[in-house]
Protein backbone atom coordinates (compact mmCIF):
# COMPACT_ATOMS: atom_id res chain seq x y z
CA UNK A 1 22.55 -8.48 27.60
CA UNK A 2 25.38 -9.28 25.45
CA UNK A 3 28.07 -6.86 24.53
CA UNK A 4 27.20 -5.81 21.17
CA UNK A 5 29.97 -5.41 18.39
CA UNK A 6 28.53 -2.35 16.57
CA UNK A 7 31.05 -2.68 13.71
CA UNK A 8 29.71 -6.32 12.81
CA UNK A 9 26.08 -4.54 13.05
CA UNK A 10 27.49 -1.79 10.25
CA UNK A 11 30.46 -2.98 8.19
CA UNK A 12 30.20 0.29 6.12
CA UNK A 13 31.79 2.00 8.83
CA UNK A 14 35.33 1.40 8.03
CA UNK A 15 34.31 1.56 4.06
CA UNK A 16 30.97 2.60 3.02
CA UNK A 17 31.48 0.71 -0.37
CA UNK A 18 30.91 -2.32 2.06
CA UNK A 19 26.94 -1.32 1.77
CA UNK A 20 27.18 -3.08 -1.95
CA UNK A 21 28.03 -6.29 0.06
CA UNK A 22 24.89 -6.30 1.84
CA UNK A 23 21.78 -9.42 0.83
CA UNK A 24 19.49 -6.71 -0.07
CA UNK A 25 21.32 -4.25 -1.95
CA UNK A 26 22.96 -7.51 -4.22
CA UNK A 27 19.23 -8.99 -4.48
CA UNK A 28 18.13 -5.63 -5.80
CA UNK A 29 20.94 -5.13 -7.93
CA UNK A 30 20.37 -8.60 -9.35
CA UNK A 31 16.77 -8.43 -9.44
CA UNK A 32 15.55 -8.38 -13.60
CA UNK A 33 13.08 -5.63 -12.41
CA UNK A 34 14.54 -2.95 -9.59
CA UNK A 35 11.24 -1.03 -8.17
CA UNK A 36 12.66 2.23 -6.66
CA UNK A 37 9.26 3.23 -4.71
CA UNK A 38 8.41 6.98 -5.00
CA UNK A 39 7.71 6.83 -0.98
CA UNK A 40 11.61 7.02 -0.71
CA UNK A 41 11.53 10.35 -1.78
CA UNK A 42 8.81 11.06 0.56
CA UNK A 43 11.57 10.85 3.80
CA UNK A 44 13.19 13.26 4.98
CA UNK A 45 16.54 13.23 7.43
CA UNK A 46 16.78 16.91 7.86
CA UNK A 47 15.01 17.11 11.33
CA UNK A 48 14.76 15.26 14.59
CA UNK A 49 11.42 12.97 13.40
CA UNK A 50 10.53 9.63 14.53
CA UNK A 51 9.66 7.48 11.40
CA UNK A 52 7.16 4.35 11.14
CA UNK A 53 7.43 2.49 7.96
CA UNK A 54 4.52 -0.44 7.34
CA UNK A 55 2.76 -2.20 4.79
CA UNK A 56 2.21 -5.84 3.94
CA UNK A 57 4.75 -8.86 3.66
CA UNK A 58 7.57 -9.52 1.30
CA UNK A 59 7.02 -5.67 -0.46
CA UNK A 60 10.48 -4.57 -0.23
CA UNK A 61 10.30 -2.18 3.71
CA UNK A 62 14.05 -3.94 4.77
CA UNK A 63 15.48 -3.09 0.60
CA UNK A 64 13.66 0.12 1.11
CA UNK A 65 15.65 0.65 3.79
CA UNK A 66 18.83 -0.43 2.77
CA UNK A 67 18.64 1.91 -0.29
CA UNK A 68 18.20 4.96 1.89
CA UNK A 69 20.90 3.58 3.86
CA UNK A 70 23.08 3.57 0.56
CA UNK A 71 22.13 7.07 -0.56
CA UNK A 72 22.80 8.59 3.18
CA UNK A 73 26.10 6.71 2.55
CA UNK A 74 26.52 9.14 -0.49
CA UNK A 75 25.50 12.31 1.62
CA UNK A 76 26.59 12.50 4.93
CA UNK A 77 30.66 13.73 6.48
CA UNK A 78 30.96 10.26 8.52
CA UNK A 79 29.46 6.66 7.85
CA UNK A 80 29.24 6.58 11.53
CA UNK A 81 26.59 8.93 12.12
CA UNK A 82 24.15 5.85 10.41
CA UNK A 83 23.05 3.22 12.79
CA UNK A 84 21.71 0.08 11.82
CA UNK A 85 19.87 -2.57 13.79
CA UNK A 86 17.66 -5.70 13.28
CA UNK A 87 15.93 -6.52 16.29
CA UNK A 88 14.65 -9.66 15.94
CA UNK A 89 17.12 -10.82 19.38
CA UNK A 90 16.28 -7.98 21.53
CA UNK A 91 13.02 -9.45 24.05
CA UNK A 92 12.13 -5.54 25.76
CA UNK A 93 12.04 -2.18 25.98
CA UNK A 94 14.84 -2.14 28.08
CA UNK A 95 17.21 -4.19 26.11
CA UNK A 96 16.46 -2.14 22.99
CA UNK A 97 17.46 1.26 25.44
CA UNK A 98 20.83 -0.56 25.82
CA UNK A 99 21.29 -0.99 22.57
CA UNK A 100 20.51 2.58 21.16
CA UNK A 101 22.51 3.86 24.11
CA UNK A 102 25.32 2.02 23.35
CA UNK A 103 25.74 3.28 20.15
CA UNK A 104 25.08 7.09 21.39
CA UNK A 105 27.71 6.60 24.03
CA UNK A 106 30.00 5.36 21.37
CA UNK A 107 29.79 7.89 18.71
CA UNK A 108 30.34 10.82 20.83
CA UNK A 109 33.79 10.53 20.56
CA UNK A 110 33.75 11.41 16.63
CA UNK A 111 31.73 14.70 16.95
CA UNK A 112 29.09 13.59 14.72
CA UNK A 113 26.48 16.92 13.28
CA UNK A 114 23.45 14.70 13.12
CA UNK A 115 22.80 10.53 13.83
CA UNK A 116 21.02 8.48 11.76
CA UNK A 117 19.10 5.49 13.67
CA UNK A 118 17.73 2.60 12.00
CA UNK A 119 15.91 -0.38 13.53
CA UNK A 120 14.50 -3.29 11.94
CA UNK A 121 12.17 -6.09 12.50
CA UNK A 122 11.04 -3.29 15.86
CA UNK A 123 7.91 -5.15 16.52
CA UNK A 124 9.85 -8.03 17.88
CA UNK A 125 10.07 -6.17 20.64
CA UNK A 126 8.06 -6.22 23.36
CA UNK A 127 6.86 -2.34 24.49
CA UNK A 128 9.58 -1.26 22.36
CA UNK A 129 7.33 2.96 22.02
CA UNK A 130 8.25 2.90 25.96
CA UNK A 131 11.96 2.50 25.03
CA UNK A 132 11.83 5.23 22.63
CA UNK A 133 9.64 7.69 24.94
CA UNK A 134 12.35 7.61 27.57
CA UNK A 135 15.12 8.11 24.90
CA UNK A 136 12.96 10.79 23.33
CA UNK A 137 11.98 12.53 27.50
CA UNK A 138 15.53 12.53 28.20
CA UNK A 139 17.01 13.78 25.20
CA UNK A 140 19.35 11.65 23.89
CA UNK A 141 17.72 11.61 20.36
CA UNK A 142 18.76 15.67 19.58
CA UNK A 143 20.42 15.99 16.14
CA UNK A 144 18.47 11.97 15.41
CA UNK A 145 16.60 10.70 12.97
CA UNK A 146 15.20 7.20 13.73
CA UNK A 147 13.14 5.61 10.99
CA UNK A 148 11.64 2.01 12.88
CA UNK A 149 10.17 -0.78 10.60
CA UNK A 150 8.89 -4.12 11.39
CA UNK A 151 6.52 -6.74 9.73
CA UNK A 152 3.85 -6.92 12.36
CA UNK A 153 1.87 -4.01 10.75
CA UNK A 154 -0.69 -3.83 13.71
CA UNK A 155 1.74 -4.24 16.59
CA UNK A 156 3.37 -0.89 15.00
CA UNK A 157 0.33 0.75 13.87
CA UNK A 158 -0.85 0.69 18.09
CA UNK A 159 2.46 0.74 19.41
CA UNK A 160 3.26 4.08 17.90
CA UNK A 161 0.20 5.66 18.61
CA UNK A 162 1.42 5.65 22.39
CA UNK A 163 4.22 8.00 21.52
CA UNK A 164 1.38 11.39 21.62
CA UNK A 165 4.20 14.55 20.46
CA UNK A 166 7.26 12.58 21.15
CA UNK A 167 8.21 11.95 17.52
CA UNK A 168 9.37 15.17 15.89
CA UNK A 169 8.13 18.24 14.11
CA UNK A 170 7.88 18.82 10.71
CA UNK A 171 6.17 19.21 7.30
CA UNK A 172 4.53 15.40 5.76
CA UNK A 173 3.30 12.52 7.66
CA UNK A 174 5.53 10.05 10.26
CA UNK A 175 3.72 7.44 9.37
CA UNK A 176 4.68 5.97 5.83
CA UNK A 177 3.13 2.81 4.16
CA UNK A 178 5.10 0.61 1.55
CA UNK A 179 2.23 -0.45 -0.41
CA UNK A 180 2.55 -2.71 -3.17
CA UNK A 181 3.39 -0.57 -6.69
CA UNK A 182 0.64 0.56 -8.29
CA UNK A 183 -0.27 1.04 -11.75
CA UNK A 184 1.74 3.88 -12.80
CA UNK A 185 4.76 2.42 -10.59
CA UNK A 186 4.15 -0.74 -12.15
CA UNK A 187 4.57 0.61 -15.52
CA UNK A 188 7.25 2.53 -14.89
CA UNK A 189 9.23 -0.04 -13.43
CA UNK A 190 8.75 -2.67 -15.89
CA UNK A 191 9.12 -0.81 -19.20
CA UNK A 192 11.78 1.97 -19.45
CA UNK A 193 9.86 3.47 -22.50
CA UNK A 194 6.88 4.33 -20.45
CA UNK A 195 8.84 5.36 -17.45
CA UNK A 196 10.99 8.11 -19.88
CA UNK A 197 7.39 9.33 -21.33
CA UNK A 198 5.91 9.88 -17.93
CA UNK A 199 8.58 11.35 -16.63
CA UNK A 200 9.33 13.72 -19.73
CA UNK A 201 5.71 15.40 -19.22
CA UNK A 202 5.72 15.15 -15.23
CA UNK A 203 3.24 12.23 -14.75
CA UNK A 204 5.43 11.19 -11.65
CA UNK A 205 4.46 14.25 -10.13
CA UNK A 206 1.63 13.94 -7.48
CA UNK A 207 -0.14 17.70 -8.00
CA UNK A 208 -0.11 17.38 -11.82
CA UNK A 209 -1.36 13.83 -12.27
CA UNK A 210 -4.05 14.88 -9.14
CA UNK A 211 -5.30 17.98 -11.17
CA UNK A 212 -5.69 16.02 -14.46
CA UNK A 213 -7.54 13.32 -12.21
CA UNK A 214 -9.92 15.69 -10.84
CA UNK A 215 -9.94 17.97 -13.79
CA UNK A 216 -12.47 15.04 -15.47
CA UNK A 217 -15.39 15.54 -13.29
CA UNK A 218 -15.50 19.15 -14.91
CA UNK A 219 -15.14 17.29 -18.03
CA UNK A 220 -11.70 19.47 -18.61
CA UNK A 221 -9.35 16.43 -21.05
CA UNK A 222 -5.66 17.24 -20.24
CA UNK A 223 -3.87 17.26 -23.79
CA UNK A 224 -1.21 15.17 -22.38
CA UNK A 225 -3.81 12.70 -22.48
CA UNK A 226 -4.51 12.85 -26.31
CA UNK A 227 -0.70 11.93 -26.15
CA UNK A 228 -1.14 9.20 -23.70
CA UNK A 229 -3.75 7.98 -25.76
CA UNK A 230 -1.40 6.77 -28.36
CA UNK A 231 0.09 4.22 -26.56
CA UNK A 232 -3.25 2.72 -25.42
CA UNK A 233 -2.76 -0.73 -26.37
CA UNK A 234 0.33 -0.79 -24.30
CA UNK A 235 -1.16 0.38 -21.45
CA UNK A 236 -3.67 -2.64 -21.74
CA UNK A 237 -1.13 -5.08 -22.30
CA UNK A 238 0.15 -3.49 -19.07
CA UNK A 239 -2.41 -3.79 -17.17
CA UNK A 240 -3.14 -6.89 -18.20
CA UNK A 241 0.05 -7.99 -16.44
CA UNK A 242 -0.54 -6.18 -13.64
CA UNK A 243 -3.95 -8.27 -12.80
CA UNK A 244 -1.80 -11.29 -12.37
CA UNK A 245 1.78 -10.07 -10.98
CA UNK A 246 0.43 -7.00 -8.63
CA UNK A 247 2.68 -4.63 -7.52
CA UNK A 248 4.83 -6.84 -5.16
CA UNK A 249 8.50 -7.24 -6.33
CA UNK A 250 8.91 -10.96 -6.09
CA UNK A 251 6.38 -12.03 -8.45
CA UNK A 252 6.88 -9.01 -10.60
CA UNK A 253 10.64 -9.99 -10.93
CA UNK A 254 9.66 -14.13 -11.56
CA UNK A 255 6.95 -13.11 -14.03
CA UNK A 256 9.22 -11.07 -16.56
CA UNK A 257 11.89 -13.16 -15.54
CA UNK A 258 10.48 -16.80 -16.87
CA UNK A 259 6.70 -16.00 -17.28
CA UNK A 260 5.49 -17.22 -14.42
CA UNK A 261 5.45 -17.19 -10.85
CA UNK A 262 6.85 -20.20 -7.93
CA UNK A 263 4.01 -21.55 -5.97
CA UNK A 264 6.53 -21.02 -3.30
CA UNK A 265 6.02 -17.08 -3.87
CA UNK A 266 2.79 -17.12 -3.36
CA UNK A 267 3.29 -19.82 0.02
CA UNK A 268 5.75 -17.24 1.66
CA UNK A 269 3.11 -14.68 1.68
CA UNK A 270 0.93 -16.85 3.18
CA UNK A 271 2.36 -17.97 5.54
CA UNK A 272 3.97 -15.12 6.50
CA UNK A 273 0.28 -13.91 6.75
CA UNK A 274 -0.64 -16.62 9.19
CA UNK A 275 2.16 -16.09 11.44
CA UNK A 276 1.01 -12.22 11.73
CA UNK A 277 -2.06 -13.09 12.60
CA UNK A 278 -1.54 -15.98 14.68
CA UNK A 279 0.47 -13.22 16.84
CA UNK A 280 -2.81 -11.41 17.32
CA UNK A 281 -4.68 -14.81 18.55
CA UNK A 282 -6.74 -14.84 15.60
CA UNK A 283 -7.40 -18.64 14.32
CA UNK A 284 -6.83 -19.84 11.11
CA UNK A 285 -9.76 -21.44 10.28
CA UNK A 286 -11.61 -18.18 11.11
CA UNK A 287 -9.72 -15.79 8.84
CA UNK A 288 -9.78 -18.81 6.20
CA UNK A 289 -13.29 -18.90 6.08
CA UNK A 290 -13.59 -15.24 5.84
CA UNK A 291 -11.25 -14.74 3.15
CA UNK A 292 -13.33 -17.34 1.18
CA UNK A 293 -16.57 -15.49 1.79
CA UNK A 294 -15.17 -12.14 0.80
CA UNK A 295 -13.16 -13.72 -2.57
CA UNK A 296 -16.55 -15.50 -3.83
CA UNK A 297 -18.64 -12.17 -3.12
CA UNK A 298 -16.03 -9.56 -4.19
CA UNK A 299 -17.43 -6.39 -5.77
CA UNK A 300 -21.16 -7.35 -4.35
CA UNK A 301 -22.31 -5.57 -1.17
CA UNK A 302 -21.64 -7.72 1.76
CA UNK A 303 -23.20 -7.34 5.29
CA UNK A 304 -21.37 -8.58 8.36
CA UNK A 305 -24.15 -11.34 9.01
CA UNK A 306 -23.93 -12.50 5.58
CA UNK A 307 -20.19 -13.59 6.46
CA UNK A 308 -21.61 -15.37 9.42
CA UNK A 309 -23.42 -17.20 7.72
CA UNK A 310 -20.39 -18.36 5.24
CA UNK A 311 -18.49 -19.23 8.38
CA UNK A 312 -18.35 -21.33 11.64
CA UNK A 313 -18.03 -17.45 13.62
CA UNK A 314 -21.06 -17.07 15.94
CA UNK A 315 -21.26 -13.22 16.05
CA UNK A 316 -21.25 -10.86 13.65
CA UNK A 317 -18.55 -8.66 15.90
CA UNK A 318 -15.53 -11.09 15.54
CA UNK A 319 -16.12 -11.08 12.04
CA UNK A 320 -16.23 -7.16 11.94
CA UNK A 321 -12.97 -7.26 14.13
CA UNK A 322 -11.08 -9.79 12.00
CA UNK A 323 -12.19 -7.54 8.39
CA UNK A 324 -10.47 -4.91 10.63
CA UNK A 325 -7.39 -7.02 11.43
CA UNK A 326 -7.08 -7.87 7.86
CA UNK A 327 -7.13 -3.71 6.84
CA UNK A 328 -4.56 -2.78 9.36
CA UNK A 329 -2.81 -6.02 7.44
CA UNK A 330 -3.42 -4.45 4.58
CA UNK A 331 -5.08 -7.73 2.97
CA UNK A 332 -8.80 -5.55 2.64
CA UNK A 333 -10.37 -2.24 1.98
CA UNK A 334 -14.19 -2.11 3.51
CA UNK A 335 -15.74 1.12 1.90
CA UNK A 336 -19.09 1.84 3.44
CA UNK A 337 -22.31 3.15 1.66
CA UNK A 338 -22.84 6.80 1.08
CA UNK A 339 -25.86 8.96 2.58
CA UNK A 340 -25.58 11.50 -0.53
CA UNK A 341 -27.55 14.24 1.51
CA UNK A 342 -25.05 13.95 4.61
CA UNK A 343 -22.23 13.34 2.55
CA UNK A 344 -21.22 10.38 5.29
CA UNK A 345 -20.70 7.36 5.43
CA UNK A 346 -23.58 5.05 6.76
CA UNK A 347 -21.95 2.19 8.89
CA UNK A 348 -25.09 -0.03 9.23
CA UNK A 349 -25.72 -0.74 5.76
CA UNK A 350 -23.92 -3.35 3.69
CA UNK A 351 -20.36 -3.07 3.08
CA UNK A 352 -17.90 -3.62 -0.14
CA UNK A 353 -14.57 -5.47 0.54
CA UNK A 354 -12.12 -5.34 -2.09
CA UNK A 355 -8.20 -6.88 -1.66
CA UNK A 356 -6.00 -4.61 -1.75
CA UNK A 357 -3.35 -6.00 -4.67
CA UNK A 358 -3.62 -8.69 -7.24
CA UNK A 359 -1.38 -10.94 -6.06
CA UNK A 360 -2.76 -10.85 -2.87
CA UNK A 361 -5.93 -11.67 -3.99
CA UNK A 362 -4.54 -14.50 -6.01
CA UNK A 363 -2.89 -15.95 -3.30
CA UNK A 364 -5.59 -15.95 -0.80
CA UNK A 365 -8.22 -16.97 -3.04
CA UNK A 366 -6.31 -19.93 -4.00
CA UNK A 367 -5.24 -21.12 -0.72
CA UNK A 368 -8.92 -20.55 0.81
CA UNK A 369 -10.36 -22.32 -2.25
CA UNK A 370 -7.90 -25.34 -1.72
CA UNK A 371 -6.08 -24.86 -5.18
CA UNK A 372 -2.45 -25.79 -5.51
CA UNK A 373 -1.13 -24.27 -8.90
CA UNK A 374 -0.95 -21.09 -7.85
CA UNK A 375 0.19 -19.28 -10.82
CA UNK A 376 -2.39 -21.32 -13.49
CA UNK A 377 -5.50 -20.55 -10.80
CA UNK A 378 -4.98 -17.10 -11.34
CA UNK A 379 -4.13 -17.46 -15.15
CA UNK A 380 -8.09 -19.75 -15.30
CA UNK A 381 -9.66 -16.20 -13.21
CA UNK A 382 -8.08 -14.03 -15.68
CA UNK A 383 -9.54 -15.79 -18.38
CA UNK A 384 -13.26 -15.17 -17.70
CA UNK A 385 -14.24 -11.65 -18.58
CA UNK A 386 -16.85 -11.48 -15.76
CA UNK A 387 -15.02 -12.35 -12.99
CA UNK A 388 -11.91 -10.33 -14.03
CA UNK A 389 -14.10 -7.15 -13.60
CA UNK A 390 -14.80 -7.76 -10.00
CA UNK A 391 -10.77 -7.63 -9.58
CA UNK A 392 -10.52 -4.55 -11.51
CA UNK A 393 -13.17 -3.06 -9.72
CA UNK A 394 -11.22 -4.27 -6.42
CA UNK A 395 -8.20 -2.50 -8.08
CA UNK A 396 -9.76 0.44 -8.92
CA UNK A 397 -10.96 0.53 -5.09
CA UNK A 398 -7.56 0.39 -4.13
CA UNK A 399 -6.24 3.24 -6.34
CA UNK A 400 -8.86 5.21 -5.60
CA UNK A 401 -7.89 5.47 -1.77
CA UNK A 402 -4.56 6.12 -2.85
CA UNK A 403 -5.31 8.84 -4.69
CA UNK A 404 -7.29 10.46 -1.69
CA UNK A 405 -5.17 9.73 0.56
CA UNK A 406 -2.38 11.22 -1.38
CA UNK A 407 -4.50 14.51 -1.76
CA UNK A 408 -5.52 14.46 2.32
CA UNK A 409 -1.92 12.90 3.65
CA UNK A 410 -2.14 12.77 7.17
CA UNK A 411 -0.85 10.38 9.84
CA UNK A 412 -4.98 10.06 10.97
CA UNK A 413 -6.17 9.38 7.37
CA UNK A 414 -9.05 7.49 7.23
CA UNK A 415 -10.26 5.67 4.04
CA UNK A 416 -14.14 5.43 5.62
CA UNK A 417 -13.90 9.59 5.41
CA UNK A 418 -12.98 10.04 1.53
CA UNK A 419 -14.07 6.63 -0.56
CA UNK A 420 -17.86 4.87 -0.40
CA UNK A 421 -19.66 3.45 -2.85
CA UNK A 422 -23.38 4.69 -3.23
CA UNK A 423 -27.11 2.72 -3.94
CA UNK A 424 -30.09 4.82 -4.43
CA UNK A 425 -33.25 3.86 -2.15
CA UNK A 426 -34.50 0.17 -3.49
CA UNK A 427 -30.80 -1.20 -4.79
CA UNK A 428 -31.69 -1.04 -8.06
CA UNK A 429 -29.22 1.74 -9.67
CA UNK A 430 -25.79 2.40 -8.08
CA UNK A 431 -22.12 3.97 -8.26
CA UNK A 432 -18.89 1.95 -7.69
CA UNK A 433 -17.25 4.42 -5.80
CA UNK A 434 -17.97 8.20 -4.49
CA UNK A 435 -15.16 10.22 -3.79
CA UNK A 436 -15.72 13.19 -0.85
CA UNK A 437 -13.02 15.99 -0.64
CA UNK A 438 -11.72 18.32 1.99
CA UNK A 439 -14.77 20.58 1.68
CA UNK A 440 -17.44 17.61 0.95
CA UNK A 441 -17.74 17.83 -2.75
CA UNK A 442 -18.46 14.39 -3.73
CA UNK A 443 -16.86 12.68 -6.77
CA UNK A 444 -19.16 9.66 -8.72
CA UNK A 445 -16.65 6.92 -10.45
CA UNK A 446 -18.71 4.38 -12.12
CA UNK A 447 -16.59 1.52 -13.65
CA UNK A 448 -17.28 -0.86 -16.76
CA UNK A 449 -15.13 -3.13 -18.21
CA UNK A 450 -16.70 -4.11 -21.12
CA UNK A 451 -16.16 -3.76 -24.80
CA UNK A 452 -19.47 -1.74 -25.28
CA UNK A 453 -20.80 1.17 -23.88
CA UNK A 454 -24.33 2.18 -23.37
CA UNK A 455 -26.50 5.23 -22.52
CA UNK A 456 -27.85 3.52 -19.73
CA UNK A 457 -24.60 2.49 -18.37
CA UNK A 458 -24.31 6.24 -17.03
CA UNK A 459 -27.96 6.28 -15.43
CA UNK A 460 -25.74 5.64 -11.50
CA UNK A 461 -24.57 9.39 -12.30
CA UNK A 462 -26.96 11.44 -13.19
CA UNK A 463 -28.09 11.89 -9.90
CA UNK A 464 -24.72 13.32 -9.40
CA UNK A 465 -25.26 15.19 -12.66
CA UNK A 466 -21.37 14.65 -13.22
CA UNK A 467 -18.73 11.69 -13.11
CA UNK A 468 -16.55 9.35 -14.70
CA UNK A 469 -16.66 6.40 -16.02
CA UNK A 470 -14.04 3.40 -16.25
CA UNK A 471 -14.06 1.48 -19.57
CA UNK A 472 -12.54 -0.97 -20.70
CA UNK A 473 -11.42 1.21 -24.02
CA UNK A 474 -13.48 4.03 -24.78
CA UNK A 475 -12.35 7.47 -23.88
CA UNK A 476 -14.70 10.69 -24.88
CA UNK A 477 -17.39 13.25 -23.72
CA UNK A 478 -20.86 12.85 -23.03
CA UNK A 479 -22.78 15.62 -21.38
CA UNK A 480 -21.36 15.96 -18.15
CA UNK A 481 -19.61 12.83 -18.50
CA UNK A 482 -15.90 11.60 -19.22
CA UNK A 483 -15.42 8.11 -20.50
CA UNK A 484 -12.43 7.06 -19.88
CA UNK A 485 -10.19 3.51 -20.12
CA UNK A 486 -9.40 2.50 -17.09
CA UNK A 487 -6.06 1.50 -17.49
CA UNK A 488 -5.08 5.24 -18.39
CA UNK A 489 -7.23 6.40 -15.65
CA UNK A 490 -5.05 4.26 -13.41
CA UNK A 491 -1.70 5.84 -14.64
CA UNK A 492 -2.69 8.89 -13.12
CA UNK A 493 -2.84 7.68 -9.91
């Protein structure tokens, strides 16, 4: 391959101010809202690890990077211990061995303490883990940290799994996911005010917000959230906002920007989804069809064959496999129903799928529906109280996985292990979601967004004989039950 000019691949060698020249740092810096995702704090460059960093299209992974590129900048003896490379030329394992190489060979002549590898867009390559195994076997990545990133979320998600105790050792997962922000990111990006007060009582901090969260089911009220309460109708107006924009920068930014959002935003996701997928062989008149099922039945259980029948798909497999595609896309969440005296999950039963962000949703549904204004489609879904529940409840889902998977990190997590949704024999009385721990305590959160509150709207939990439940505003204490509103709920997630 061609002789590569490592300065022109780092220009903040010879200056490291050079780093505020680069697209993504100026976009940020320009950008009306700057989301600075708490997973950044989450990455450590202390040890020889292996990073993977994932998660869906256009949600900030190459800014992401570029800021920790900036704050290394800040840190380390010699800008040329940091290595940056997009990969979108390199065709193979081998070429991508060249490259890394290169750079190794070069920067032994400045005596560097530890290296700092970076490689972009590292799905473009073809076998690129069997690159990284023989740099790993051979050890020419002692003293590294490499930290690999790419858009193809499933090409990454399998590719890495072939690297078995080649990637490091250490404390927290390899693995990271850029998800879209969620409601308390979203809130504290977007309004100062709120970011000072959650910060000022430690509501950033996972273990607090995680022992108020699961504090409720013993019906113990944190008194920070008396104080929270206060500022209720923000919060709504909040989340209000959030049901249309989502957590994905771009449409955040456009939003408070000029109160509204390009139908061009919402295209590039698209598309950008199509491409993925077309990758994978998987038509788009298939996954269009599907989407449009799932959209028109969200929040209602859903059974493989029922999708079937929506589509032109003959078997009820390729549907299950495509759902799956569409997870490791991180488009859907499938929770399955709960056997409450096995405390598992069981797979044959019908399913919930929920999309995983707002704007997602809006997107999708729109394009599968054949709408063209974007931005007033989702404006016209917003306005109708019923159907908004169904994408709270789908946001709710969401958060809820989050939350567990925050508690149980691990690079094997598994959202089919901690989040279901239950249905008592016949169908007629059932819980949104049921939450199992570590030890297989179970967790009832029923949700209802509505203005009023009745006795029998807790009748899904007494067979738990504890729970919450999501409302739309009323927050108290009945029996073993909290009330809460589910847009301060959220916040604590």
């Amino acid at each position: 391959m061609d002789f590569i000019n490592i300065s022109r691949q780092n220009p903040w060698w010879k200056d490291p101010s050079e780093i505020s020249n680069d697209d993504k740092i100026k976009d940020f810096e320009a950008a009306h809202i700057q989301w600075q995702p708490r997973i950044k704090h989450d990455i450590s460059f202390d040890n020889d690890r292996i990073y993977t960093l994932r998660g869906p299209r256009q949600v900030g992974k190459t800014t992401l990077v570029k800021l920790l590129i900036k704050d290394l900048l800040q840190e380390v003896k010699d800008s040329k211990s940091i290595f940056y490379y997009t990969c979108d030329l390199i065709d193979n394992e081998k070429e991508l061995f060249e490259v890394i190489n290169m750079y190794l060979d070069w920067s032994q002549a400045f005596n560097l303490d530890r290296k700092y590898i970076f490689l972009d867009e590292i799905s473009s390559v073809k076998n690129w883990e069997k690159g990284l195994k023989y740099l790993v076997d051979t050890g020419l990545l002692k003293n590294t940290s490499v930290l690999l990133t790419g858009s193809h979320s499933i090409d990454i998600k399998h590719s890495i799994e072939r690297l078995p105790g080649r990637r490091g050792e250490g404390t927290g997962t390899l693995d990271k996911i850029l998800l879209p922000m969620k409601f308390a990111e979203f809130v504290e990006t977007v309004d100062p005010a709120m970011k000072k007060l959650l910060r000022d009582n430690d509501l950033h901090q996972g273990d607090k917000t995680q022992d108020i969260v699961l504090g409720l089911f013993d019906r113990k009220i944190d008194t920070v959230l008396n104080l929270l309460q206060v500022y209720q109708d923000e919060l709504d107006r909040l989340f209000e906002q959030y049901l249309i924009t989502g957590g994905i920068p771009r449409p955040v930014n456009e939003f408070f920007s000029k109160n509204s959002i390009d139908s061009s935003t919402y295209e590039i996701y698209i598309r950008s989804l199509i491409g993925d997928l077309a990758r994978w062989q998987i038509q788009e008149i298939s996954i269009k069809q599907i989407l449009r099922s799932i959209s028109i039945k969200l929040s209602t259980n859903i059974s493989w064959q029922s999708i079937v029948k929506d589509t032109d798909i003959g078997s009820h497999n390729t549907v299950s496999k495509y759902v799956g595609d569409l997870e490791d896309s991180f488009v859907l969440s499938t929770l399955y129903s709960i056997d409450i005296s096995k405390k598992s999950a069981v797979v044959k039963k019908e399913k919930k799928i929920y999309f995983q962000d707002p704007f997602i949703f809006h997107s999708l549904r729109a394009w599968v529906m054949g709408l063209t204004d974007y931005f007033n489609s989702s404006l016209l879904y917003h306005s109708n109280p019923e159907i908004k529940g169904k994408l709270v409840e789908s946001v709710v889902g969401n958060h809820l996985v989050r939350l567990m998977y925050n508690i149980y990190p691990s690079d094997v997590f598994s959202l089919h292990e901690h989040v279901f949704y239950w249905r008592k024999k016949g169908g007629k009385i059932e819980v949104d979601f049921v939450l199992r721990s570590g030890n297989n305590e179970l967790f009832p959160v029923e949700l209802k967004y509505q203005n009023q509150i009745q006795k029998s709207d807790y009748k899904g939990l007494y067979t738990f004989k504890k729970g919450v439940l999501l409302s739309k505003n009323k927050f108290d204490v009945t029996g073993n039950y909290v009330t809460i509103p589910v847009s301060l709920f959220l916040l604590l997630i």
